[in-house]
Protein backbone atom coordinates (compact mmCIF):
# COMPACT_ATOMS: atom_id res chain seq x y z
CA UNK A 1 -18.59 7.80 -14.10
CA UNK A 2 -16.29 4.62 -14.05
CA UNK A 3 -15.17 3.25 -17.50
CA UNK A 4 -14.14 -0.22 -18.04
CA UNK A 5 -11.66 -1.25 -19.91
CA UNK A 6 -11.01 -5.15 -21.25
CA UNK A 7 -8.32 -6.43 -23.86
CA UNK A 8 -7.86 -10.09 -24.53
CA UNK A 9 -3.84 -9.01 -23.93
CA UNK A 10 -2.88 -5.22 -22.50
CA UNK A 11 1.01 -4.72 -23.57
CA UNK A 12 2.82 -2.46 -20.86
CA UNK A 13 6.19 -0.40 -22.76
CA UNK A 14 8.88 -0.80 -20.65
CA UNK A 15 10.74 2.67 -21.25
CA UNK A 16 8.96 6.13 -21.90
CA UNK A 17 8.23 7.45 -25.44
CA UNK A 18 8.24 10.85 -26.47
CA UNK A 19 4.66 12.08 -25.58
CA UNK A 20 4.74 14.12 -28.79
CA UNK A 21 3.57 10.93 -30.56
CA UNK A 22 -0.04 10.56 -31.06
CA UNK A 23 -2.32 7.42 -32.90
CA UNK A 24 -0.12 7.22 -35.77
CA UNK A 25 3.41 7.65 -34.27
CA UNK A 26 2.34 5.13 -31.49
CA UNK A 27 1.03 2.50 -33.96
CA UNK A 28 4.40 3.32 -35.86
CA UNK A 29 6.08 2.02 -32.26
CA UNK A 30 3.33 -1.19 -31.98
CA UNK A 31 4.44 -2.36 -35.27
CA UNK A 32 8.16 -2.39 -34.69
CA UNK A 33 8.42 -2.83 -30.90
CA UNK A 34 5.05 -5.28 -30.60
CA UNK A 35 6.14 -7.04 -33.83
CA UNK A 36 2.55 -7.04 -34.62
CA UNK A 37 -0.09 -4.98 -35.80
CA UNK A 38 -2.58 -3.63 -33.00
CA UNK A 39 -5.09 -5.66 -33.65
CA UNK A 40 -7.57 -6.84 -29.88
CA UNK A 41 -4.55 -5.64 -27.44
CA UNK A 42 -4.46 -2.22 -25.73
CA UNK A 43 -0.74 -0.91 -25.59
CA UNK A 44 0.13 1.90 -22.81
CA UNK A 45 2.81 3.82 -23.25
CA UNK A 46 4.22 6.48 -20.38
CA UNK A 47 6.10 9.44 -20.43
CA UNK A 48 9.63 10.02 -19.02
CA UNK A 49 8.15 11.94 -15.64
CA UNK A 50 6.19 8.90 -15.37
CA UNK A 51 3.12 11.61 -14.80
CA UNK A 52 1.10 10.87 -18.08
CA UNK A 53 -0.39 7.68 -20.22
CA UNK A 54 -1.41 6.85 -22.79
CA UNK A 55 -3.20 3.95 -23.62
CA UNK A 56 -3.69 2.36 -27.43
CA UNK A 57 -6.49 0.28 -28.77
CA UNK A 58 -8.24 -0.82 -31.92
CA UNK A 59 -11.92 -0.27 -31.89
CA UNK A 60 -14.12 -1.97 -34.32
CA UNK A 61 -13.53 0.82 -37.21
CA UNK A 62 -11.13 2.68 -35.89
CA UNK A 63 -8.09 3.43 -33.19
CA UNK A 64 -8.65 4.95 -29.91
CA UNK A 65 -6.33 6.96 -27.95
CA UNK A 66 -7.01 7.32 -24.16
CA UNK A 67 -4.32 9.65 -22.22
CA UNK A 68 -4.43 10.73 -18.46
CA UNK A 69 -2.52 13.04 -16.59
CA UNK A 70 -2.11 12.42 -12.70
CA UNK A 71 -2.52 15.41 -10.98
CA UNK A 72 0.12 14.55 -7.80
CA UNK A 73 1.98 11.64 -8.04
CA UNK A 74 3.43 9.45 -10.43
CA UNK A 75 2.50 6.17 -11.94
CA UNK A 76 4.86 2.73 -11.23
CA UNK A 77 6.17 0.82 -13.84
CA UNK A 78 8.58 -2.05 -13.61
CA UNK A 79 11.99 -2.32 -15.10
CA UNK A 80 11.89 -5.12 -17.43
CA UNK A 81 14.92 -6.77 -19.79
CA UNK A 82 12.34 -6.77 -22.65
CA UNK A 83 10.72 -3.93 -23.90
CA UNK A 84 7.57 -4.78 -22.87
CA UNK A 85 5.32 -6.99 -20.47
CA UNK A 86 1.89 -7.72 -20.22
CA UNK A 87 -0.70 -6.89 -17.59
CA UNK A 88 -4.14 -7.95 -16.63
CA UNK A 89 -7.45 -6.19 -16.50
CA UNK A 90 -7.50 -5.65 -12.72
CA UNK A 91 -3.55 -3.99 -12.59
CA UNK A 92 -4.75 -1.87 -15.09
CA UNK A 93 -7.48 -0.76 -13.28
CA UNK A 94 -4.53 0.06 -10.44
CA UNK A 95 -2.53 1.55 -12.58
CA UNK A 96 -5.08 4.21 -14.04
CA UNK A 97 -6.16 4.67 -10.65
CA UNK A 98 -2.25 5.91 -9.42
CA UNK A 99 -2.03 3.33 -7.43
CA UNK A 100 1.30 0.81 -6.65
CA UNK A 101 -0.18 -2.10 -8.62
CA UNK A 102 3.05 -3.83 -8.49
CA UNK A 103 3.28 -4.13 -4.69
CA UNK A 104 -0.68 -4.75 -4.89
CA UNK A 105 0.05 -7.50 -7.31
CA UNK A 106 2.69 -8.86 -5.03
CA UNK A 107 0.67 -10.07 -2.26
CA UNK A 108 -1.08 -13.54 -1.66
CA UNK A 109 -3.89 -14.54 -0.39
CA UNK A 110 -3.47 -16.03 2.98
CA UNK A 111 -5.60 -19.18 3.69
CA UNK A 112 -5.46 -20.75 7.16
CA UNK A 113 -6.26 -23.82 7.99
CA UNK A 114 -7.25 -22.81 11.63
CA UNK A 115 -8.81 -20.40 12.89
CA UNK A 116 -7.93 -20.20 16.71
């Protein structure tokens, strides 16, 4: 089964949060971290073994709660001033994967202009 997820803006928290915290306690944190209400983003959120996400969204009547546990490994997050950065669609399709989707975002594509 592969799900899709898409967000005109997907908000990345920049420290853990106390995993404890479920729609309403993490909607408490959009509104006074995000400054706004959470309204067409999806916010992730990560725990402090970095093991465990979970990822915040309004849908059409309601607010959805998606969490994931890895079962080896952790997931990468950057260290940011602010306390939060955006991502796009295909790092977050890294990301839930496990995957380094910082040093995947990193690289360039290499053109050449010849070929011999």
């Amino acid at each position: 089964m592969q799900i899709q997820l898409k967000s005109p803006k997907i908000w990345l928290a920049n420290e853990p949060v106390d995993f404890r915290k479920a729609i309403d306690g993490l909607s408490i944190l959009v509104q006074t971290k995000f400054s706004h209400p959470a309204a067409d983003h999806l916010y992730i959120f990560y725990n402090r073994a970095r093991n465990k996400i979970k990822l915040l969204a309004r849908h059409r009547n309601g607010t959805l709660l998606v969490y994931k546990r890895l079962d080896k490994n952790r997931f990468t997050f950057k260290k940011q001033a602010t306390d939060y950065y955006t991502i796009d669609e295909r790092q977050l399709s890294w990301l839930l994967a496990g995957l380094d989707w910082i040093s995947m975002s990193d690289h360039q594509t290499l053109t050449y202009d010849d070929y011999y």
